[in-house]
N, C-alpha and C. Protein backbone atom coordinates (compact mmCIF):
# COMPACT_ATOMS: atom_id res chain seq x y z
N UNK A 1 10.23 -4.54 -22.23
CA UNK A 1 9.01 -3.83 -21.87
C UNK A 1 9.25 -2.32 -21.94
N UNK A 2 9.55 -1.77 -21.17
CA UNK A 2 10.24 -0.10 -21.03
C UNK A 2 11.46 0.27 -21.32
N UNK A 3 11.85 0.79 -21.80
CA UNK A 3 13.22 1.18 -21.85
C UNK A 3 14.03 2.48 -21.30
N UNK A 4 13.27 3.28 -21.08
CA UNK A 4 14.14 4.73 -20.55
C UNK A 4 13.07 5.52 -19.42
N UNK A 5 13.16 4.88 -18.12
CA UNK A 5 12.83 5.28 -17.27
C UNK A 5 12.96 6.63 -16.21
N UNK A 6 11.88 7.25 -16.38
CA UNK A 6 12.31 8.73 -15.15
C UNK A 6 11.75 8.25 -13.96
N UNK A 7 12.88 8.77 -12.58
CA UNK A 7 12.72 8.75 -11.26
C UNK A 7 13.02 10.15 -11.18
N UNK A 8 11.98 11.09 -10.83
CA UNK A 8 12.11 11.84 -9.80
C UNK A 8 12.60 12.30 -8.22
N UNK A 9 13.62 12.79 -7.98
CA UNK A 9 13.97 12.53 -6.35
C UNK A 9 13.90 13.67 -6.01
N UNK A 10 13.27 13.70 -4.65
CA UNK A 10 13.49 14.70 -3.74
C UNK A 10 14.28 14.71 -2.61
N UNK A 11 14.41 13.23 -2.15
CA UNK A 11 15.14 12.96 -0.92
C UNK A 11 14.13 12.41 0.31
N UNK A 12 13.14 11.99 -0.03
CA UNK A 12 11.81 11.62 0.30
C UNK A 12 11.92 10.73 0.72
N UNK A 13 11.30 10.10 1.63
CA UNK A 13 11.37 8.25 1.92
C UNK A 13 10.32 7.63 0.83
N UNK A 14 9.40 7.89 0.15
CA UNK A 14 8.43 7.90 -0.91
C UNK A 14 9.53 7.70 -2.14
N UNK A 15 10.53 8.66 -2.53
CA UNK A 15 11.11 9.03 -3.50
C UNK A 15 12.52 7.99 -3.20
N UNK A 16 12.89 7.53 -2.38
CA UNK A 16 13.91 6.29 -1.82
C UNK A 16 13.54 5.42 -2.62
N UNK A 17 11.82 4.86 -2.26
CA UNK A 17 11.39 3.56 -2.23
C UNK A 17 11.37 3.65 -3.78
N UNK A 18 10.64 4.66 -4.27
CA UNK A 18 10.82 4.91 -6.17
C UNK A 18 11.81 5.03 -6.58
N UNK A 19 13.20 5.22 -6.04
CA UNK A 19 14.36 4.77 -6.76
C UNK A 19 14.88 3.19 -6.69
N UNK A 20 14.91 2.80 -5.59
CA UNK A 20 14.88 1.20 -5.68
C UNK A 20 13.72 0.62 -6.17
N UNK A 21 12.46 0.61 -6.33
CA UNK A 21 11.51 -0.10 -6.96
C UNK A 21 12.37 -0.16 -8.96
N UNK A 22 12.70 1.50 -9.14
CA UNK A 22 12.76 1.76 -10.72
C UNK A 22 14.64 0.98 -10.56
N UNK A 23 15.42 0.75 -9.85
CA UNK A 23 16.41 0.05 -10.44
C UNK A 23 16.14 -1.81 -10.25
N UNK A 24 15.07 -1.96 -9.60
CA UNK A 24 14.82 -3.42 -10.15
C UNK A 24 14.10 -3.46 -11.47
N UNK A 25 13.06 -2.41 -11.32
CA UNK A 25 12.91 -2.88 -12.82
C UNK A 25 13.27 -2.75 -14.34
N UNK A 26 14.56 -1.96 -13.84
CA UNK A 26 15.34 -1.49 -14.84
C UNK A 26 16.23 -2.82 -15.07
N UNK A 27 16.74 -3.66 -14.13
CA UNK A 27 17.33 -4.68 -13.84
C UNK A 27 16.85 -5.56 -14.91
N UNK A 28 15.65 -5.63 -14.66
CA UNK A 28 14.51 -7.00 -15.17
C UNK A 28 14.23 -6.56 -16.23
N UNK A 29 14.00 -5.44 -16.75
CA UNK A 29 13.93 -4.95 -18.20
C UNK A 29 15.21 -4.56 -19.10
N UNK A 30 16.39 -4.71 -18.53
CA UNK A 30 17.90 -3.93 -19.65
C UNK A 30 17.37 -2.34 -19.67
N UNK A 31 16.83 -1.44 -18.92
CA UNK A 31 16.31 -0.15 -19.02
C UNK A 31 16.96 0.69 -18.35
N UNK A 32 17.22 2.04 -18.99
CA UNK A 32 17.95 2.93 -17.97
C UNK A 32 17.07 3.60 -17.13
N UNK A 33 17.90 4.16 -16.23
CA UNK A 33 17.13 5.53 -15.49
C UNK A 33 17.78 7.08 -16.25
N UNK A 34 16.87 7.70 -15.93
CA UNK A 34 16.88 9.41 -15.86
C UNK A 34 17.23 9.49 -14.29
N UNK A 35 17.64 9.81 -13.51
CA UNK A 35 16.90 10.38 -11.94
C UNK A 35 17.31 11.83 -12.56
N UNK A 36 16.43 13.08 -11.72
CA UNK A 36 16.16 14.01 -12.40
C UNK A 36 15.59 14.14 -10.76
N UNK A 37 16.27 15.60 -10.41
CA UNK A 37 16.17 16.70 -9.44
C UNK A 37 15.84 17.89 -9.84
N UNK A 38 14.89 18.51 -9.14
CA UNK A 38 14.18 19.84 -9.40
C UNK A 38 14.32 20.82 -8.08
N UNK A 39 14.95 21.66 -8.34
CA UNK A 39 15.02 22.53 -6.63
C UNK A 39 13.89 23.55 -7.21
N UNK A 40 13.27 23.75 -6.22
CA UNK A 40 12.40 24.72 -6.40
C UNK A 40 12.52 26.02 -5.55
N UNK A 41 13.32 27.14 -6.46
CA UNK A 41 13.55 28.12 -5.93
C UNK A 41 12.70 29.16 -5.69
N UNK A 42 11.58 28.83 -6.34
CA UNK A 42 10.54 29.74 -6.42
C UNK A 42 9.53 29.90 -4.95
N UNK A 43 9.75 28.93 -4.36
CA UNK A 43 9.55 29.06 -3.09
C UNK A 43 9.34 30.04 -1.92
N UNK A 44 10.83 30.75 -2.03
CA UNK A 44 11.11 31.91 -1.91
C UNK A 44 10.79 32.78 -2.23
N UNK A 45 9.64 33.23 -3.32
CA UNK A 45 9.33 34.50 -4.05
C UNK A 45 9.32 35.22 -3.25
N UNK A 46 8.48 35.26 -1.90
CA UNK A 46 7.81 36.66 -1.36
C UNK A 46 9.21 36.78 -0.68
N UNK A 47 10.14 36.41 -0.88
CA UNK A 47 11.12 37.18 0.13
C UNK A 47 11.81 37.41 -0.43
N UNK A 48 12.91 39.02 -0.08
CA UNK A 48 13.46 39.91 -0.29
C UNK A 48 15.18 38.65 -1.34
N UNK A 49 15.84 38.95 -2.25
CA UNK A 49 16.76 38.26 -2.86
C UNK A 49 18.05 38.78 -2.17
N UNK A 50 18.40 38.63 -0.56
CA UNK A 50 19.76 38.86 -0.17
C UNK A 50 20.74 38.05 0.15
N UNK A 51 21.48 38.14 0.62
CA UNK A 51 22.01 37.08 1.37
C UNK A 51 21.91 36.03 1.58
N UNK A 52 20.91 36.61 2.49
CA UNK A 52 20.62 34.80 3.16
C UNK A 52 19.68 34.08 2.42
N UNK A 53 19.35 34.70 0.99
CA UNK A 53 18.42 34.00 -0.12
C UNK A 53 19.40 33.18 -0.71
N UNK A 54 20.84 34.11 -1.12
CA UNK A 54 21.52 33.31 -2.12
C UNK A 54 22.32 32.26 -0.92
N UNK A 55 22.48 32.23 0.05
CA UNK A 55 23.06 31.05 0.73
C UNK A 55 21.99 29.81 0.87
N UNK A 56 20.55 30.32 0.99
CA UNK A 56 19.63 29.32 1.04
C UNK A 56 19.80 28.53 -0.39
N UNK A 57 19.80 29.22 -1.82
CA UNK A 57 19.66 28.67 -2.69
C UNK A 57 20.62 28.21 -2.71
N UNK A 58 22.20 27.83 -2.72
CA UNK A 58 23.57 27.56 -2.63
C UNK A 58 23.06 26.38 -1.81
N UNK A 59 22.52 25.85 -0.60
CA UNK A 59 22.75 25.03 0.17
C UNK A 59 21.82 23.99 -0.71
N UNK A 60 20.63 24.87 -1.21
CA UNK A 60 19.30 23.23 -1.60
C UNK A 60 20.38 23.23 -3.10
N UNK A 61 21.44 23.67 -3.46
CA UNK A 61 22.05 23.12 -4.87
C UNK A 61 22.80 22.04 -4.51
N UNK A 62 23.23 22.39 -3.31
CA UNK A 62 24.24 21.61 -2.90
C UNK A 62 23.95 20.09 -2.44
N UNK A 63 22.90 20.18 -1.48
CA UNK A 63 21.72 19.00 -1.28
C UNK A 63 21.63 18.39 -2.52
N UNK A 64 20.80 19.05 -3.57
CA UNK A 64 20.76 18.05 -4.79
C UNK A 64 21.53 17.26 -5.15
N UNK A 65 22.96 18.09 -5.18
CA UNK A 65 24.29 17.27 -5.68
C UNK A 65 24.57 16.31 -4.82
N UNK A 66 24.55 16.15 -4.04
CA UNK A 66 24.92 15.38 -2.78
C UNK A 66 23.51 14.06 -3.18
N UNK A 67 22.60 14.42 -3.12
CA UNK A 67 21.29 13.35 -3.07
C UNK A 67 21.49 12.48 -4.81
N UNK A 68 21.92 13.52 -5.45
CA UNK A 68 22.09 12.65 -7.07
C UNK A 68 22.98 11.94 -7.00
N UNK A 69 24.17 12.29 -6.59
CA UNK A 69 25.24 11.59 -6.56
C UNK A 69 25.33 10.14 -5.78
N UNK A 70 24.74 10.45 -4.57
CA UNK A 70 23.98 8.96 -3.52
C UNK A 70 23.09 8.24 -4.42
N UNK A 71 22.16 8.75 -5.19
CA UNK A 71 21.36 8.10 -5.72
C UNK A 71 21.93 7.00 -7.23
N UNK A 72 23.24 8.05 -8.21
CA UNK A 72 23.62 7.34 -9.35
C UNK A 72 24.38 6.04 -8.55
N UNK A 73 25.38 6.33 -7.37
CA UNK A 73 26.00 4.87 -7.20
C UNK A 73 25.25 4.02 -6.87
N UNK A 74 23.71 3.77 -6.15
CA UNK A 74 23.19 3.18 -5.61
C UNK A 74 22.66 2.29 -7.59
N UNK A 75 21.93 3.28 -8.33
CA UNK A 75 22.13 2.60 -9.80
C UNK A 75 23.27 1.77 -10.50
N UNK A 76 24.34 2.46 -10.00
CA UNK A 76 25.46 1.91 -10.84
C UNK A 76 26.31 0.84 -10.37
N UNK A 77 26.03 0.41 -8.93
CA UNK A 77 26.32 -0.43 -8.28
C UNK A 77 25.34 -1.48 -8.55
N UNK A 78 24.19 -1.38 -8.66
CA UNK A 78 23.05 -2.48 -9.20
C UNK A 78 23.37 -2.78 -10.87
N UNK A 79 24.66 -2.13 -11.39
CA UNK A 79 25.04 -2.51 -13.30
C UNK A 79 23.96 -2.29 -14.08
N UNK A 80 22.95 -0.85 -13.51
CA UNK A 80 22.11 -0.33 -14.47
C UNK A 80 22.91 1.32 -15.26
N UNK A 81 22.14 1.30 -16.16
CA UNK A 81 22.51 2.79 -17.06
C UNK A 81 21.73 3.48 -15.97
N UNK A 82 22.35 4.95 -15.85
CA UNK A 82 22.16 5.65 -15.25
C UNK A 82 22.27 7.28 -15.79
N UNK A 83 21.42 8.22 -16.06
CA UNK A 83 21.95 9.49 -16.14
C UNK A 83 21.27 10.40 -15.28
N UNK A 84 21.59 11.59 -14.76
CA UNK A 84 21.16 12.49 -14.23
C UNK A 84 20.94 13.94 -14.60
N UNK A 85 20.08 15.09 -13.82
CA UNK A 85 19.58 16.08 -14.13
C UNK A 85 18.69 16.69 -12.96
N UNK A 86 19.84 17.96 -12.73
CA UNK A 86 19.57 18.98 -11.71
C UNK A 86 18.83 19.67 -12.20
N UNK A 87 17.53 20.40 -12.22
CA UNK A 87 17.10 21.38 -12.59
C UNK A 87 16.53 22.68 -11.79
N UNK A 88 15.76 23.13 -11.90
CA UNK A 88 15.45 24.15 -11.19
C UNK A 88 13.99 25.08 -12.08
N UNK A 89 13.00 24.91 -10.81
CA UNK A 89 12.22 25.23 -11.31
C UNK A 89 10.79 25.40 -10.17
N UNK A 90 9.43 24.80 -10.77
CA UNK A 90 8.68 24.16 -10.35
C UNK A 90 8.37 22.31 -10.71
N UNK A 91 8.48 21.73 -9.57
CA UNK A 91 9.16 20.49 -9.70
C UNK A 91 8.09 19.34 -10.53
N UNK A 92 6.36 19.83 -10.08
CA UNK A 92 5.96 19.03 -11.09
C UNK A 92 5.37 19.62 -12.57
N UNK A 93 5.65 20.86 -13.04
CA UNK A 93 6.09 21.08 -14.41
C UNK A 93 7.20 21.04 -14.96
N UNK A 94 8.08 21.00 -14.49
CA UNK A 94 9.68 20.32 -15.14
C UNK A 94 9.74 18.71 -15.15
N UNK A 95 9.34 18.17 -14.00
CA UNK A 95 9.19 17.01 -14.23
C UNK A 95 8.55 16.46 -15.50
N UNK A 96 6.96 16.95 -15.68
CA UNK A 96 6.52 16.56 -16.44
C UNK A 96 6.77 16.94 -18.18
N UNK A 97 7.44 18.03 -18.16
CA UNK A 97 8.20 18.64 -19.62
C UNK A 97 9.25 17.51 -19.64
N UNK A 98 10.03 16.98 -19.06
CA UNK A 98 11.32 16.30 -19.19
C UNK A 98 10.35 15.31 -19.39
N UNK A 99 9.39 14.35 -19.02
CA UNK A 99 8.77 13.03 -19.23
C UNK A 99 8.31 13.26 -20.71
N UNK A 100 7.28 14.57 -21.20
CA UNK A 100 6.84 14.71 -22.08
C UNK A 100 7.99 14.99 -23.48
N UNK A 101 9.00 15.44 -23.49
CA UNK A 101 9.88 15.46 -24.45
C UNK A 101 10.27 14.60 -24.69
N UNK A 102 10.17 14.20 -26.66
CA UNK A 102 10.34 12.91 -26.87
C UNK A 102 11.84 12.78 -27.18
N UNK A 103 12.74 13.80 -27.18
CA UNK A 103 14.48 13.26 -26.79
C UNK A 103 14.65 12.71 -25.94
N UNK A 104 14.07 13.07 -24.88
CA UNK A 104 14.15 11.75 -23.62
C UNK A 104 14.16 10.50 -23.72
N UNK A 105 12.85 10.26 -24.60
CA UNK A 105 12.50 8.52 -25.02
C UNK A 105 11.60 8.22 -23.81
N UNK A 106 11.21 8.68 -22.85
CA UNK A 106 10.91 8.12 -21.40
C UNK A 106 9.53 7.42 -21.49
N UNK A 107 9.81 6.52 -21.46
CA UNK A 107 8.40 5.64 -21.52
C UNK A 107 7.84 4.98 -19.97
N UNK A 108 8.59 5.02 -19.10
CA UNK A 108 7.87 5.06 -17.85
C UNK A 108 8.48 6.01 -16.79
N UNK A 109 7.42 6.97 -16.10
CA UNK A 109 7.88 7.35 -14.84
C UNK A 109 7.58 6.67 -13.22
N UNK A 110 8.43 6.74 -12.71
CA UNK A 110 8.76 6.07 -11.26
C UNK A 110 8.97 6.85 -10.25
N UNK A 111 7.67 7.12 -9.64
CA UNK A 111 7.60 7.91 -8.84
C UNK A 111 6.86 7.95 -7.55
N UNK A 112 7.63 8.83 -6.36
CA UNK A 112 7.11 8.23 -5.05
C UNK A 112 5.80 9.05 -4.60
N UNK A 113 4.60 8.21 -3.76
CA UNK A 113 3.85 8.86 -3.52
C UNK A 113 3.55 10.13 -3.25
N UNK A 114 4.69 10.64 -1.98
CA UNK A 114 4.41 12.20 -1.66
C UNK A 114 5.93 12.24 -1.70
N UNK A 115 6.07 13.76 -1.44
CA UNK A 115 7.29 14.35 -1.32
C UNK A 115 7.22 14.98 -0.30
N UNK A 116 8.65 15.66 -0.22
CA UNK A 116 8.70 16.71 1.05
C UNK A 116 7.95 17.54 1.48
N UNK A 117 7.66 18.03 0.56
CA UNK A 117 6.52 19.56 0.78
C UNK A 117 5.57 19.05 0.69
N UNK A 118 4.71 18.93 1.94
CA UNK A 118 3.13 18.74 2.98
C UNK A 118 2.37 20.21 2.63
N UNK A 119 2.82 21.15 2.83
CA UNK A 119 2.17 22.40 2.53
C UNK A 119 1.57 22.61 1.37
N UNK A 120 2.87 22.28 0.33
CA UNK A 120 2.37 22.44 -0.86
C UNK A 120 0.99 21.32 -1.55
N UNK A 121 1.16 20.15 -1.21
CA UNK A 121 0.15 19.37 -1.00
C UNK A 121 -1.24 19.70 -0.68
N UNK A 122 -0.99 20.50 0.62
CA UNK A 122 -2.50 20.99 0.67
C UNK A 122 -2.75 22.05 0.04
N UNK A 123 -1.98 22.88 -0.48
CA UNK A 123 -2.56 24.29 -1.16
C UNK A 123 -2.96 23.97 -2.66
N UNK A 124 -1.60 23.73 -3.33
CA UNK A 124 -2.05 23.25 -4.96
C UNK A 124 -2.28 21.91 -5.02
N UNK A 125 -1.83 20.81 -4.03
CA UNK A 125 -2.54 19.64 -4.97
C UNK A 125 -0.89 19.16 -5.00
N UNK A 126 -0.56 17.54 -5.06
CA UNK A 126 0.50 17.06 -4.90
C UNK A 126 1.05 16.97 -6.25
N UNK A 127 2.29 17.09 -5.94
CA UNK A 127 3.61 16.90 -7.62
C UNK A 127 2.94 15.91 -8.33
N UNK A 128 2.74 14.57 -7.27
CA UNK A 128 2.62 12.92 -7.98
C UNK A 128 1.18 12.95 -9.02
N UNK A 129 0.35 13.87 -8.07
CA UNK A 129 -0.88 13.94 -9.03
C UNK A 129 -1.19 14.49 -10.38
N UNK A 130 -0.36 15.83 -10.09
CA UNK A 130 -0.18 16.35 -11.70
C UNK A 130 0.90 15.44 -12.50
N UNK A 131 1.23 15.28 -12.10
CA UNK A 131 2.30 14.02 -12.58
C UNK A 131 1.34 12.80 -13.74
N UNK A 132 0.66 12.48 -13.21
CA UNK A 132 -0.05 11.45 -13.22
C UNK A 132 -0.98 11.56 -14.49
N UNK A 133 -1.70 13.41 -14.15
CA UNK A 133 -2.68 13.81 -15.19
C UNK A 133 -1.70 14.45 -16.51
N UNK A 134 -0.79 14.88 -16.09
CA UNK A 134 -0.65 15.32 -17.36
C UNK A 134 1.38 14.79 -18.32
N UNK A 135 1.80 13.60 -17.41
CA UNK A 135 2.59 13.20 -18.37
C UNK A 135 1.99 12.37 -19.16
N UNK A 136 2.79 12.39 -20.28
CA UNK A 136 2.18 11.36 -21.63
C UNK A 136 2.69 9.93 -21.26
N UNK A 137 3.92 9.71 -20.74
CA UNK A 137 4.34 7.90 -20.50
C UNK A 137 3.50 7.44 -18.98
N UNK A 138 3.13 6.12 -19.02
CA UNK A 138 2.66 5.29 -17.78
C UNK A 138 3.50 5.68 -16.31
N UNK A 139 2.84 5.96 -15.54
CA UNK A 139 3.43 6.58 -14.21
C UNK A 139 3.04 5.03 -13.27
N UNK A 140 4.35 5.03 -12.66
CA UNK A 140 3.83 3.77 -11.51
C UNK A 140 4.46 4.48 -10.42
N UNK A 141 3.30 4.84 -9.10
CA UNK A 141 3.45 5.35 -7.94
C UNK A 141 3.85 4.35 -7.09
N UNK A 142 4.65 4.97 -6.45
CA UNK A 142 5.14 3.91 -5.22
C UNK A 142 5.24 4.57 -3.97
N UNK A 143 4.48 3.52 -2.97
CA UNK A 143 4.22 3.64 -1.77
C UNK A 143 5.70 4.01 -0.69
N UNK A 144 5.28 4.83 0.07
CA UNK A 144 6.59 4.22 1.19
C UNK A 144 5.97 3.40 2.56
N UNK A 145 6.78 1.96 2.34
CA UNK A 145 5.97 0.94 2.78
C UNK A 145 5.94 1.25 4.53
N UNK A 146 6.52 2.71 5.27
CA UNK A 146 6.64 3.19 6.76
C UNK A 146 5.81 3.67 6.95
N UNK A 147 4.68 4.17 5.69
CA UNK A 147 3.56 4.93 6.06
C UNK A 147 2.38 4.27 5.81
N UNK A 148 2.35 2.43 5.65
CA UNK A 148 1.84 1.61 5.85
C UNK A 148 1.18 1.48 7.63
């Protein structure tokens, strides 16, 4: 059915449940994953680039690495293909450039309802949604079944 699957992670309980939903069905299909991390440093704009900017950005790099790395054994322990990708940016236009580039191959994304950032949600509008409108492969959202 699919063959080269993107999971997006943030570290989300939303983004949990979309990494185990996408390694069963990577299971059931012979399909790899992408998981693919986006720190969004831009966050920070209005504030001054000192110190305690570059230790903030140093710590969410570090988080990533730490959350990818939890996330590939949890793949590779289930005997799926697995690759990864830190990036840095804004998380649902990188996301969706990495889905939309056809070196990828990515024919489905797997992705969790909401993410961390509630704020950002209400101001622009959620990652999952632009997600939704403007990648080119089939997006399957997944619930986190605690906020049932």
């Amino acid at each position: 059915m699919y063959q080269h699957i993107l999971v997006p992670l943030d570290g989300s309980s939303n983004a949990n449940e979309a990494l185990k939903a996408a390694i069963d069905l990577a299971k059931d299909w012979h399909a790899s994953l992408l998981l693919l991390h986006v720190t969004d440093i831009n966050q920070f704009g209005g504030y001054a680039r000192g110190l305690a900017y570059t230790e903030v950005i140093a710590s969410m790099r570090e988080n990533a690495t730490e959350l990818m790395t939890r996330a590939k054994e949890l793949a590779t322990a289930a005997d799926v293909t697995v690759t990864t990708a830190n990036l840095e940016g804004a998380p649902k236009q990188q996301i969706t450039d990495v889905a939309n580039d056809a070196e990828n191959g990515i024919d489905l994304i797997v992705i969790g309802k909401s993410g961390t950032n509630a704020f950002s949600r209400l101001v622009v509008g959620s990652t999952t949604t632009y997600v939704v409108q403007h990648a080119h492969p089939n997006v399957f959202v997944i619930n986190d079944i605690a906020e049932d």
